[in-house]
C-alpha atoms as a PDB file:
ATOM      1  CA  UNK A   1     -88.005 138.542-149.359  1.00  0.00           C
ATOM      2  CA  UNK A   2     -89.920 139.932-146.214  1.00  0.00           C
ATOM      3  CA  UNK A   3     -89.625 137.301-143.277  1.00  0.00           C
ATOM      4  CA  UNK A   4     -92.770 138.502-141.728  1.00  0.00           C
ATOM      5  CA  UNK A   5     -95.450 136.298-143.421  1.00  0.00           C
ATOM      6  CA  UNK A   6     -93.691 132.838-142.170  1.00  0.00           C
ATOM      7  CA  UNK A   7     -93.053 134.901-138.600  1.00  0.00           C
ATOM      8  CA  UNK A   8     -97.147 135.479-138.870  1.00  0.00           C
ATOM      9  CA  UNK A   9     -97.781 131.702-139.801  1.00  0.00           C
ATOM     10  CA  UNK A  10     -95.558 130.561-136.882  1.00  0.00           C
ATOM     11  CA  UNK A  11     -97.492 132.815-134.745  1.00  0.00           C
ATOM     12  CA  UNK A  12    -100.818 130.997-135.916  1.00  0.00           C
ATOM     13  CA  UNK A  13     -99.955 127.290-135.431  1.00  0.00           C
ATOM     14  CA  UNK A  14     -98.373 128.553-131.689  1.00  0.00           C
ATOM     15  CA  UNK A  15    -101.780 130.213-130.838  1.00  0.00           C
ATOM     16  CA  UNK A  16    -103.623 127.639-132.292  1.00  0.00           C
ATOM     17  CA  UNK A  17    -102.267 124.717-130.473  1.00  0.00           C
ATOM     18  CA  UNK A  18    -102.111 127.132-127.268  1.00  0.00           C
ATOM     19  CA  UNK A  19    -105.787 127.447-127.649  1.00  0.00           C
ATOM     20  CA  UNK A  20    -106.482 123.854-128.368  1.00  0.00           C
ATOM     21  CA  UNK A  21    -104.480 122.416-125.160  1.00  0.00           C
ATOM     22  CA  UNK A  22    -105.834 125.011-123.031  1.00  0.00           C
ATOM     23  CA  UNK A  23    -109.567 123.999-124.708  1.00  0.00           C
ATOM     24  CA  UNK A  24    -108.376 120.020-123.734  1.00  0.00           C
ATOM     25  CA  UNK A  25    -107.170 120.696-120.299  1.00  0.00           C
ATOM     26  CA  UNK A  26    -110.311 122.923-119.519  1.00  0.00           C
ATOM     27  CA  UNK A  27    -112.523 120.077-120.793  1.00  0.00           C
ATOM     28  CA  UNK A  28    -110.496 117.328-118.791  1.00  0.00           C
ATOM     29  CA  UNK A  29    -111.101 120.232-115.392  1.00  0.00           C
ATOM     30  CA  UNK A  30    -114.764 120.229-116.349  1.00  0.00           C
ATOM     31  CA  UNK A  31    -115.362 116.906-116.492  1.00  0.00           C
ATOM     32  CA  UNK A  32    -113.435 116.049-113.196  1.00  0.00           C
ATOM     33  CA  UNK A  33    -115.242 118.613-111.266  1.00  0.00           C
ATOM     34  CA  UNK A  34    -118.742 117.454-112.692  1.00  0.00           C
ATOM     35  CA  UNK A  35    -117.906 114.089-110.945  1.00  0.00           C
ATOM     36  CA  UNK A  36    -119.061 113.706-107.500  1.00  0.00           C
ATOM     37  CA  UNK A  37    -117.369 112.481-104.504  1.00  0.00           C
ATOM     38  CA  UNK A  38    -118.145 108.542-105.170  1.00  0.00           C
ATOM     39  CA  UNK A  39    -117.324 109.035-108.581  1.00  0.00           C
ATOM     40  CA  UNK A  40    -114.056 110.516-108.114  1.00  0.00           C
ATOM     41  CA  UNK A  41    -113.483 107.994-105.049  1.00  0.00           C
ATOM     42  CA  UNK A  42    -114.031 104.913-107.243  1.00  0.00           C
ATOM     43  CA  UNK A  43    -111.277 106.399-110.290  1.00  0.00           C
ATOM     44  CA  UNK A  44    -108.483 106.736-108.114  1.00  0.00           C
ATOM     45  CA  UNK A  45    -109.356 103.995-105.262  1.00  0.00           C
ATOM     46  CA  UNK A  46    -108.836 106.272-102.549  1.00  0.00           C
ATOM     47  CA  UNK A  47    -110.800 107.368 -99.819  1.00  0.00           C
ATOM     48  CA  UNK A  48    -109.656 110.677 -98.399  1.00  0.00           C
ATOM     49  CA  UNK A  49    -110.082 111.173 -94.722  1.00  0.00           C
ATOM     50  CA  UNK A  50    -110.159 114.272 -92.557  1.00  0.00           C
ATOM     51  CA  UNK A  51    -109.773 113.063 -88.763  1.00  0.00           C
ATOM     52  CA  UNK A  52    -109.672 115.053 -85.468  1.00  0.00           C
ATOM     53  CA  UNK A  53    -107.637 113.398 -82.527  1.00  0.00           C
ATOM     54  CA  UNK A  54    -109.784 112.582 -79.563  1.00  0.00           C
ATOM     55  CA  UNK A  55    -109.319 109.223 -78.024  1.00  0.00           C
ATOM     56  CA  UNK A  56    -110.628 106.354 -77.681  1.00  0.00           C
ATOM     57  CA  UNK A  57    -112.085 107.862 -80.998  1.00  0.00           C
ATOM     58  CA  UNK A  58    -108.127 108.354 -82.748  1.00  0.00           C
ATOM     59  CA  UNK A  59    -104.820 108.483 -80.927  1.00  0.00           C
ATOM     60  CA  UNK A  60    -101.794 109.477 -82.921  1.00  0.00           C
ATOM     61  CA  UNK A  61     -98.124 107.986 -81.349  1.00  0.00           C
ATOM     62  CA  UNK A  62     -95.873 110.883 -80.924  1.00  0.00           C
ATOM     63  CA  UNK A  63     -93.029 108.818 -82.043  1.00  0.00           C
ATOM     64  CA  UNK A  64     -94.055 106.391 -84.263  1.00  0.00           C
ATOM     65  CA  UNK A  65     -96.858 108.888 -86.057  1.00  0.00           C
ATOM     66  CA  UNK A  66     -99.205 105.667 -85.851  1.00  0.00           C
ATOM     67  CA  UNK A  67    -102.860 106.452 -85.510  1.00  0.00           C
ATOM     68  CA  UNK A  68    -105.082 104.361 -83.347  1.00  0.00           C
ATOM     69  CA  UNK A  69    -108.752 103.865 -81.814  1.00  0.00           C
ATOM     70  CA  UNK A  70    -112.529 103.313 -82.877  1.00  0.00           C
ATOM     71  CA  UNK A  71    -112.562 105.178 -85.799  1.00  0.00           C
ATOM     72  CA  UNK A  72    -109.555 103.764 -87.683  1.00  0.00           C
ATOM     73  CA  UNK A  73    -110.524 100.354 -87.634  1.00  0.00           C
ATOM     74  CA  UNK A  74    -114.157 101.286 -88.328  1.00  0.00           C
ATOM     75  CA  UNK A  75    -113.088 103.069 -91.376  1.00  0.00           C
ATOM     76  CA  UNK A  76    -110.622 100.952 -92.582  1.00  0.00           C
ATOM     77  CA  UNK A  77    -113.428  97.846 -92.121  1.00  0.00           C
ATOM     78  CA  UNK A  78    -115.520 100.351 -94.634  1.00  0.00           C
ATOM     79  CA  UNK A  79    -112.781 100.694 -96.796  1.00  0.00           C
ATOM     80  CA  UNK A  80    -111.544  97.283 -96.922  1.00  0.00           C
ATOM     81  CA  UNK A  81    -115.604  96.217 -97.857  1.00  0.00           C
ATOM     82  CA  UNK A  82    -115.832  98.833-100.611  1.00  0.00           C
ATOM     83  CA  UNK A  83    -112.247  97.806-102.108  1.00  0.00           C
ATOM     84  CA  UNK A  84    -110.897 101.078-100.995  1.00  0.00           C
ATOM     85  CA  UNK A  85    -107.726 102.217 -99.477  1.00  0.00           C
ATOM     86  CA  UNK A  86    -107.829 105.043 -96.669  1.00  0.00           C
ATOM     87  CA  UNK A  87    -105.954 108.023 -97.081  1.00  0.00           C
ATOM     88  CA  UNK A  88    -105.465 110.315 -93.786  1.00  0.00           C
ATOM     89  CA  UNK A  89    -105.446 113.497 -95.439  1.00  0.00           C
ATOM     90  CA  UNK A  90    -105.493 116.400 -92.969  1.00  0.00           C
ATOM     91  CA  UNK A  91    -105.922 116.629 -89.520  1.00  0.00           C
ATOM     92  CA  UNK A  92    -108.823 119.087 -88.005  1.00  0.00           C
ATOM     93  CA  UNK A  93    -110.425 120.365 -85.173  1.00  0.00           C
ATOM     94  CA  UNK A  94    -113.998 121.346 -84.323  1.00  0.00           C
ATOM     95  CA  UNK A  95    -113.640 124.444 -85.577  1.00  0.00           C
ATOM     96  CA  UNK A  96    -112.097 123.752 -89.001  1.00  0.00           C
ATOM     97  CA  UNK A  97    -113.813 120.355 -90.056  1.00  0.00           C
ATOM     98  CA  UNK A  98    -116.915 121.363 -91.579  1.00  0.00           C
ATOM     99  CA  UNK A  99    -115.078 124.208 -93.712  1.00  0.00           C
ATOM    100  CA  UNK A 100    -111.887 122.016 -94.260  1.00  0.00           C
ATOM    101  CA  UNK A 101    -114.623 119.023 -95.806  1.00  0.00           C
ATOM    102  CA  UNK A 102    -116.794 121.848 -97.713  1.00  0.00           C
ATOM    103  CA  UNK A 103    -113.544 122.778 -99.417  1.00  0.00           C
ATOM    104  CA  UNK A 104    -112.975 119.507-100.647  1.00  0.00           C
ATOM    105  CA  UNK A 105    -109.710 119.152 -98.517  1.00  0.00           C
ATOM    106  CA  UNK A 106    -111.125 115.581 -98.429  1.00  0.00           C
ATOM    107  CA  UNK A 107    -113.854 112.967 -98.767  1.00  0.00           C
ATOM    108  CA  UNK A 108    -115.753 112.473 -95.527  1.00  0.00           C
ATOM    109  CA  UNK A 109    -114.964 113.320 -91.894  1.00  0.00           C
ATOM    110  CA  UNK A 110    -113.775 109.484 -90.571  1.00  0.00           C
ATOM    111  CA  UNK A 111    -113.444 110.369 -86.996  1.00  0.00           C
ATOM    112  CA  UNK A 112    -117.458 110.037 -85.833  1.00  0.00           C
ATOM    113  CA  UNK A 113    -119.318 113.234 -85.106  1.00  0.00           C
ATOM    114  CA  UNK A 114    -122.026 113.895 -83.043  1.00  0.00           C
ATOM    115  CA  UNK A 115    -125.253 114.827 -85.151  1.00  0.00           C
ATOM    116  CA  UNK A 116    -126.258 118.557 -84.752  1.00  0.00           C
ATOM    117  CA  UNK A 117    -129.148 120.707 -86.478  1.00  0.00           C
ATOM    118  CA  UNK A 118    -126.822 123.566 -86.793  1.00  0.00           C
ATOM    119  CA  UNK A 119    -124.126 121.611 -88.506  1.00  0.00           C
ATOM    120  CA  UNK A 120    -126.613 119.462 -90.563  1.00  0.00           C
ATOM    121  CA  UNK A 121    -127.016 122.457 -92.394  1.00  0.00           C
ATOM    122  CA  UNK A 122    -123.493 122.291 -93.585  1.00  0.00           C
ATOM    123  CA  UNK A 123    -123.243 118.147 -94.016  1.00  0.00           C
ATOM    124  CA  UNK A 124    -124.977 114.805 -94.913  1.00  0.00           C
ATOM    125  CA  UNK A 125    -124.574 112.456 -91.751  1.00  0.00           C
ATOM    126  CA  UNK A 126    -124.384 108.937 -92.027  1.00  0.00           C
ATOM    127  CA  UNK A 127    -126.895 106.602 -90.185  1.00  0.00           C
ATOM    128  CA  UNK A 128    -126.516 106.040 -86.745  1.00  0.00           C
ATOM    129  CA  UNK A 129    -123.209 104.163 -85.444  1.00  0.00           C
ATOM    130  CA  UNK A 130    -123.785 103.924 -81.797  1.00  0.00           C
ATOM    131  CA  UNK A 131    -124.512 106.607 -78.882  1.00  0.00           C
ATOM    132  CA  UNK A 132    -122.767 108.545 -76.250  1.00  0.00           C
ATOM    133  CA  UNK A 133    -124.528 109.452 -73.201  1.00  0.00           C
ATOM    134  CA  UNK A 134    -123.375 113.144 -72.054  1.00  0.00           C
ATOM    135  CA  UNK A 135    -123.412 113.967 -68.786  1.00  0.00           C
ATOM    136  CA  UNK A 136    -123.030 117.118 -66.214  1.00  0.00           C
ATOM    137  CA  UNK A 137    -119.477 117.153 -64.603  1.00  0.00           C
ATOM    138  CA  UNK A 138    -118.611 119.842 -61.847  1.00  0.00           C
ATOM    139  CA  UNK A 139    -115.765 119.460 -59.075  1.00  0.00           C
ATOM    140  CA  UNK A 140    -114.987 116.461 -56.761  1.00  0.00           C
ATOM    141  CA  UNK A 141    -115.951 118.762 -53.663  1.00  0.00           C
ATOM    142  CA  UNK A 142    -119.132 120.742 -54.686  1.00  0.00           C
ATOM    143  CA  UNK A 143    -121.741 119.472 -53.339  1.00  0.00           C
ATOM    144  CA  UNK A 144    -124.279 121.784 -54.958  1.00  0.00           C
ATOM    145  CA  UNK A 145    -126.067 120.034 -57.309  1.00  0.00           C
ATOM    146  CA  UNK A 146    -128.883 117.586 -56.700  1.00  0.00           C
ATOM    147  CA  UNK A 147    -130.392 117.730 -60.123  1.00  0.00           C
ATOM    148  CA  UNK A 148    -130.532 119.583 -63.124  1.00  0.00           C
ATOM    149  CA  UNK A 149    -132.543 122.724 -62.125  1.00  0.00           C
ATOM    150  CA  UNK A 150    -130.127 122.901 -59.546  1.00  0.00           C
ATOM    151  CA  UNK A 151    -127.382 124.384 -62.329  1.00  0.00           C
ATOM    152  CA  UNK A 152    -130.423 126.111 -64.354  1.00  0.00           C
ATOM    153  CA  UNK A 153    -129.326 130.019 -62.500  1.00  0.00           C
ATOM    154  CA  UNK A 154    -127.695 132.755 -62.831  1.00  0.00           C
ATOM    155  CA  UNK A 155    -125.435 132.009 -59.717  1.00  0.00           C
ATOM    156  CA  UNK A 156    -123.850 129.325 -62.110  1.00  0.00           C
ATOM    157  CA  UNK A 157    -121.349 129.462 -65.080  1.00  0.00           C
ATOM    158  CA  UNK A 158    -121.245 126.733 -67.538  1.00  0.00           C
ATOM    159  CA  UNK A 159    -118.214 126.096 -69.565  1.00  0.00           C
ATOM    160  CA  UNK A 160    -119.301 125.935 -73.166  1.00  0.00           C
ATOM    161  CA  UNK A 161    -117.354 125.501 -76.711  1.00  0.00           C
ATOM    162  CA  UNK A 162    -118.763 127.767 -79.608  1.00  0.00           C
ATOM    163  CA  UNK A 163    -120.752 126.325 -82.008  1.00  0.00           C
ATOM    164  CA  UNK A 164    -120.007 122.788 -80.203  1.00  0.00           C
ATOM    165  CA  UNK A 165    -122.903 120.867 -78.524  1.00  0.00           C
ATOM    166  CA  UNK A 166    -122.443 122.323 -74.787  1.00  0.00           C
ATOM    167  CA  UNK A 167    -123.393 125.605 -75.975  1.00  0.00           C
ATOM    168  CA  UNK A 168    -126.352 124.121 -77.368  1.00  0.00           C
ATOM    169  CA  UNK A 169    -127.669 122.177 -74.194  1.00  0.00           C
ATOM    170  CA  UNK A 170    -126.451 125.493 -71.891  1.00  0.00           C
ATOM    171  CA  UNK A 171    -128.610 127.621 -74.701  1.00  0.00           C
ATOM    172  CA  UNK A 172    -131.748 124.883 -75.029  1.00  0.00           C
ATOM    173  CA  UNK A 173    -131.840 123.678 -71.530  1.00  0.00           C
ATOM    174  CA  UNK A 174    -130.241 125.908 -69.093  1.00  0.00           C
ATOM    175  CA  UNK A 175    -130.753 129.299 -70.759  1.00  0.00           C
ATOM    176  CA  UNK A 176    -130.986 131.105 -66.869  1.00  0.00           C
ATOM    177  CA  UNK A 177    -127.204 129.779 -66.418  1.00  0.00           C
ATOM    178  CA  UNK A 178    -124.441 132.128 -67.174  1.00  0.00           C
ATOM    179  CA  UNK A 179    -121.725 130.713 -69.788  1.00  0.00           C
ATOM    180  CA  UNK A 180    -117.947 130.740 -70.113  1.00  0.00           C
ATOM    181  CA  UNK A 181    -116.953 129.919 -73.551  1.00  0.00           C
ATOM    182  CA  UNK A 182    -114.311 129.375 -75.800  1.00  0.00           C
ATOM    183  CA  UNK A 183    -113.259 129.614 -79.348  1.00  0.00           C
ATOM    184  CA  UNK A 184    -114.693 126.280 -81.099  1.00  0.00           C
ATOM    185  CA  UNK A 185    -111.122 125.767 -82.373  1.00  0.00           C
ATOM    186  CA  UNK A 186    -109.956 125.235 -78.363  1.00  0.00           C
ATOM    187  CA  UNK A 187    -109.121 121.669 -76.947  1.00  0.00           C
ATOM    188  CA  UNK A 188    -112.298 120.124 -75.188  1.00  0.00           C
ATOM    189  CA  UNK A 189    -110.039 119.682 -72.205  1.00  0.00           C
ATOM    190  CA  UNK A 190    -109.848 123.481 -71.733  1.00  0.00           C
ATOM    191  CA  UNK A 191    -113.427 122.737 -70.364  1.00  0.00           C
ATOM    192  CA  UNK A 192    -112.921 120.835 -68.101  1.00  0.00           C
ATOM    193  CA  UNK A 193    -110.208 122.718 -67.095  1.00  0.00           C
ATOM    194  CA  UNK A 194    -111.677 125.621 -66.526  1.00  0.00           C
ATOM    195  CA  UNK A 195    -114.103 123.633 -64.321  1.00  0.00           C
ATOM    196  CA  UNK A 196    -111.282 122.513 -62.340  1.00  0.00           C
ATOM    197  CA  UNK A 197    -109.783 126.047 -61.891  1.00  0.00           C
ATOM    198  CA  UNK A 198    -113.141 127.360 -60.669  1.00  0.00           C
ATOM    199  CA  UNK A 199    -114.014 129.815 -63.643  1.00  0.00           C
ATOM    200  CA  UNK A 200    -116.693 127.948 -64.736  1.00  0.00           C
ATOM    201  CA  UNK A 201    -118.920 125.745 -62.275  1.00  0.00           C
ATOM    202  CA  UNK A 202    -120.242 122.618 -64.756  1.00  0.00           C
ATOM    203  CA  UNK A 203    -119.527 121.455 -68.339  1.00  0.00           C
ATOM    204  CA  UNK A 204    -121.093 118.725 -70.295  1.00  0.00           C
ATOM    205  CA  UNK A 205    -119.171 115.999 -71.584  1.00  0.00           C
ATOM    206  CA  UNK A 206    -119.465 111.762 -72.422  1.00  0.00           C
ATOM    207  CA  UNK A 207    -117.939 109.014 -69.678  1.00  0.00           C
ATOM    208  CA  UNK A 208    -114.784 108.525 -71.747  1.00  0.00           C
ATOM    209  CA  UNK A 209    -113.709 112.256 -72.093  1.00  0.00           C
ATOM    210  CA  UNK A 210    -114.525 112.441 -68.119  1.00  0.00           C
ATOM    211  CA  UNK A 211    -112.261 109.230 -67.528  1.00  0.00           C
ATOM    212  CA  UNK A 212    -109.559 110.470 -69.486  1.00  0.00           C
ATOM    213  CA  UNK A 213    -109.317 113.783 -68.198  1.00  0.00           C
ATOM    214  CA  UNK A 214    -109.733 113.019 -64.375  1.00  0.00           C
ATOM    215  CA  UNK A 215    -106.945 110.310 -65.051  1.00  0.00           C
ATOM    216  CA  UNK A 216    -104.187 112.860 -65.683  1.00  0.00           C
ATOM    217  CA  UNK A 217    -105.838 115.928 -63.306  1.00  0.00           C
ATOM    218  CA  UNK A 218    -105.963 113.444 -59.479  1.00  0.00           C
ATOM    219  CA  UNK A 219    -110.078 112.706 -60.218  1.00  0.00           C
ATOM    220  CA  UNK A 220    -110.819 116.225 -60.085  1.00  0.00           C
ATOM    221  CA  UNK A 221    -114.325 116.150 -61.715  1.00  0.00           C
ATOM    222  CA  UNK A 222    -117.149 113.914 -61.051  1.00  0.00           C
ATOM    223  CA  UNK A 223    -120.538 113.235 -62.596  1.00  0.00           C
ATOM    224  CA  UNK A 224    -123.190 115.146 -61.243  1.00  0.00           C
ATOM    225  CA  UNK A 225    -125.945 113.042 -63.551  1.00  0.00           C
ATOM    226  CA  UNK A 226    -125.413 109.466 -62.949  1.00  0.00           C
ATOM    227  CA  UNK A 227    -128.735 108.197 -63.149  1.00  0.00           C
ATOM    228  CA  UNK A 228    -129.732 109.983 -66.188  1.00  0.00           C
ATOM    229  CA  UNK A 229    -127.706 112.166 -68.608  1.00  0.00           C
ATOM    230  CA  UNK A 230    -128.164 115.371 -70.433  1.00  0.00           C
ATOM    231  CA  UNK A 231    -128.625 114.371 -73.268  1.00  0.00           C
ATOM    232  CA  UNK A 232    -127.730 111.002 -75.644  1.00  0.00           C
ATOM    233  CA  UNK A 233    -126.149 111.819 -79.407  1.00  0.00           C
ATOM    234  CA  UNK A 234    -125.556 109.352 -81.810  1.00  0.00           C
ATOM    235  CA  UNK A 235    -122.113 108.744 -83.311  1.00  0.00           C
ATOM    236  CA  UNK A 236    -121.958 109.152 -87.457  1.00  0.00           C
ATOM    237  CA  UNK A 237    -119.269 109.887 -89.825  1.00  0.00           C
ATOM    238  CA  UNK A 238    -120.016 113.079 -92.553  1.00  0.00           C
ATOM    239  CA  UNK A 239    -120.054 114.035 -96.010  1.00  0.00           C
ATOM    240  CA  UNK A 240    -119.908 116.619 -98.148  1.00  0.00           C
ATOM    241  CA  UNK A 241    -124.053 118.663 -98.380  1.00  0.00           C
ATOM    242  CA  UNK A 242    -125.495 116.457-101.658  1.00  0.00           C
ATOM    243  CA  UNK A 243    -123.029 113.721-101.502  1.00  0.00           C
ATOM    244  CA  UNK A 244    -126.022 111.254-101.313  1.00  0.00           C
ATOM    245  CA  UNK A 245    -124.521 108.317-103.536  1.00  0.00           C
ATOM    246  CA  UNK A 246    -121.240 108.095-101.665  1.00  0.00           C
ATOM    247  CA  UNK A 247    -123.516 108.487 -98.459  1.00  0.00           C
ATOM    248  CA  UNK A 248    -126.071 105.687 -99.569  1.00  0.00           C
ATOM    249  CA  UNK A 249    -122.618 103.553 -99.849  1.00  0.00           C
ATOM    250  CA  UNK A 250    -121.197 104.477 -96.635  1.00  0.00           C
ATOM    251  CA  UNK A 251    -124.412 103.103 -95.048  1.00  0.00           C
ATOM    252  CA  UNK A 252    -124.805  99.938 -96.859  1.00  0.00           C
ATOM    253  CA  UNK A 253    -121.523  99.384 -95.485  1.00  0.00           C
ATOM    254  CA  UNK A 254    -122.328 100.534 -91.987  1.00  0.00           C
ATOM    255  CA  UNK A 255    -125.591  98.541 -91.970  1.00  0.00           C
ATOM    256  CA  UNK A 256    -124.012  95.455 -93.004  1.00  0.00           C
ATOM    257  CA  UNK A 257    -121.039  95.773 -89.894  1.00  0.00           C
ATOM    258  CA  UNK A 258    -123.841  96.792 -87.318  1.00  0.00           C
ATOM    259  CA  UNK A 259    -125.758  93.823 -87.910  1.00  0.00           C
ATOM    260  CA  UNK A 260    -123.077  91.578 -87.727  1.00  0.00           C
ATOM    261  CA  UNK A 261    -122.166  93.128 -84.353  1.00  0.00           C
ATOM    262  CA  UNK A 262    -118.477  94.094 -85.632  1.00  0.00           C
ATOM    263  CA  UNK A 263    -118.993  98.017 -84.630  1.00  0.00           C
ATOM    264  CA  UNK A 264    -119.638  97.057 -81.529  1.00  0.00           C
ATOM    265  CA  UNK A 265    -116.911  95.084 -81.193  1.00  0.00           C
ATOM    266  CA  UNK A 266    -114.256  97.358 -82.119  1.00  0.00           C
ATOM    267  CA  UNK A 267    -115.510 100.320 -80.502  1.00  0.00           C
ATOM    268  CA  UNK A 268    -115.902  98.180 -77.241  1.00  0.00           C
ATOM    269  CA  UNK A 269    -112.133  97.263 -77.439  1.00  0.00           C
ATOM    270  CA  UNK A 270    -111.397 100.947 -77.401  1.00  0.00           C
ATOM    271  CA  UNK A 271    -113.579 101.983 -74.199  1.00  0.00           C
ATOM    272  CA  UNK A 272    -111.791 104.126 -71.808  1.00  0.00           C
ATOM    273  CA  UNK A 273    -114.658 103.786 -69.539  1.00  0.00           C
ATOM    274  CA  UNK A 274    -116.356 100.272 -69.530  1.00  0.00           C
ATOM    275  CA  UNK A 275    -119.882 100.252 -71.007  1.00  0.00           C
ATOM    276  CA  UNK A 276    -119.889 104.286 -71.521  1.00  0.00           C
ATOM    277  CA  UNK A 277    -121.370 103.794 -75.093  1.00  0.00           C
ATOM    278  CA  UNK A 278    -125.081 102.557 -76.211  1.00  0.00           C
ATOM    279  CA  UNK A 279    -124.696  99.459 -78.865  1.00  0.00           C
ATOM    280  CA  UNK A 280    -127.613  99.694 -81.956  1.00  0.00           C
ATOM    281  CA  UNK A 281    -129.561  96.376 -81.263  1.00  0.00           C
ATOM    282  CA  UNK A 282    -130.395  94.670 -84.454  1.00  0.00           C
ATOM    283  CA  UNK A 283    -134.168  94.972 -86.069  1.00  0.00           C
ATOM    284  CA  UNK A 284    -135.641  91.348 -85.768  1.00  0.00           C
ATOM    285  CA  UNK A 285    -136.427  89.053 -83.264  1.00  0.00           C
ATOM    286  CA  UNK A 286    -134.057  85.539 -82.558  1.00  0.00           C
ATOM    287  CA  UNK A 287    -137.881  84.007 -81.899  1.00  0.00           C
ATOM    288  CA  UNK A 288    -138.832  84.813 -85.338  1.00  0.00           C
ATOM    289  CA  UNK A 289    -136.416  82.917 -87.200  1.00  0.00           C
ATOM    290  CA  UNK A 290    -137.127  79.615 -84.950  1.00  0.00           C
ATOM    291  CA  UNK A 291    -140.862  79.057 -86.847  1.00  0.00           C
END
């Protein structure tokens, strides 16, 4: 008797059931990547972090891998009030954040970003955290500059990052300046660096990236807009373009710690440079609640 219709049958029930797990598994897939970010968040009870080291912001410990600073108590705070546990998934720098959080390497950008048009194309910021001031830097010993305009010619290079915010006040505000930049996947301090080595004449930076850097490099660079800086950005974390219920969570969260003064607190125990932040004052009036 021919052995080739129970060899056919076999083949059947082993196509079948290949078709009907790859059918399941495709279904499970589909309905995974239909959830968004909060959704998926929520199943697994993990929020996934990218992170950029910059301190006072985050500070990793070379030998005991521990990370540090303003933004990992801030988002452990959020994650401890949303009953969350915080995951530091990948480490990034300017360059590679935005693409790193579009292709769902993780959840939200933790370490706070300043907000810009360019990248708000790209992202959903959070509200407001708190500001930075940035100010002009230039050499201890040039005595050049007396004000803005001063730097606004052709006789001066500016030390800019690509697609970073110093290209974007050297392009808005001093567009007669010549610039020096560098790839936006460079170390900020190769800014101020090149500042200090006399290929570039100013840079633009905040009070605690100044500190920091003049600290190591014998107070090389000074602030050259002490009464008023450049410009002031506000601090927020990001999420992924859309993302609007995990980002109506994330500030519910950060409302409720702003009010009760605790971002303030913890970013003021970070401070490199006393005071070099602006605090987010809270909407009423103490008067009001006396009547």
């Amino acid at each position: 008797m021919s052995k080739f219709p129970g060899i056919f049958m076999t083949f059947i029930v082993a196509l079948a059931t290949s078709f009907l797990s790859v059918s399941y598994f495709s279904k499970q897939n589909h309905e995974t990547d239909r959830k968004n970010a909060y959704e998926r968040i929520l199943d697994k009870g993990v929020l996934r972090c990218g992170y950029y080291v910059f301190p006072p912001a985050l500070s990793i410990d070379p030998n005991t891998k521990e990370k540090t600073g303003f933004a990992v108590d801030i988002t452990n705070e959020i994650a401890k009030k949303l009953h969350l546990k915080v995951e530091w998934t990948e480490e990034v720098t300017f360059g590679t954040m935005m693409p790193a959080l579009q292709a769902n390497h993780f959840d939200a950008i933790c370490t706070p970003v300043w907000v810009n048009a360019a990248q708000g194309r790209e992202v959903e910021y959070t509200r407001d955290l708190f500001y930075t001031p940035i100010v002009a830097v230039a050499r201890q010993e040039d005595m050049r500059f007396k004000d803005t305009n001063s730097f606004n010619s052709p006789s001066i290079t500016l030390a800019t990052m690509d697609g970073e915010i110093t290209s974007a006040i050297a392009a808005d505000d001093f567009p007669q300046a010549k610039t020096l930049a560098v790839p936006n996947n460079s170390d900020l301090s190769v800014l101020f660096t090149n500042v200090k080595n006399k290929k570039a004449d100013v840079t633009f930076t905040d009070l605690n990236a100044l500190e920091r850097f003049n600290k190591n490099n014998d107070n090389a660079l000074k602030n050259i807009t002490p009464d008023y800086p450049v410009r002031i950005f506000p601090f927020t974390l990001a999420v992924q373009k859309g993302e609007f219920e995990l980002l109506s969570h994330l500030n519910y969260t950060i409302t409720e710690m702003l009010y009760s003064g605790q971002i303030e607190r913890i970013v003021r125990k970070h401070e490199i440079y006393p005071n070099s932040y602006l605090y987010i004052s809270t909407p009423y009036r103490v008067d009001s609640l006396r009547k």
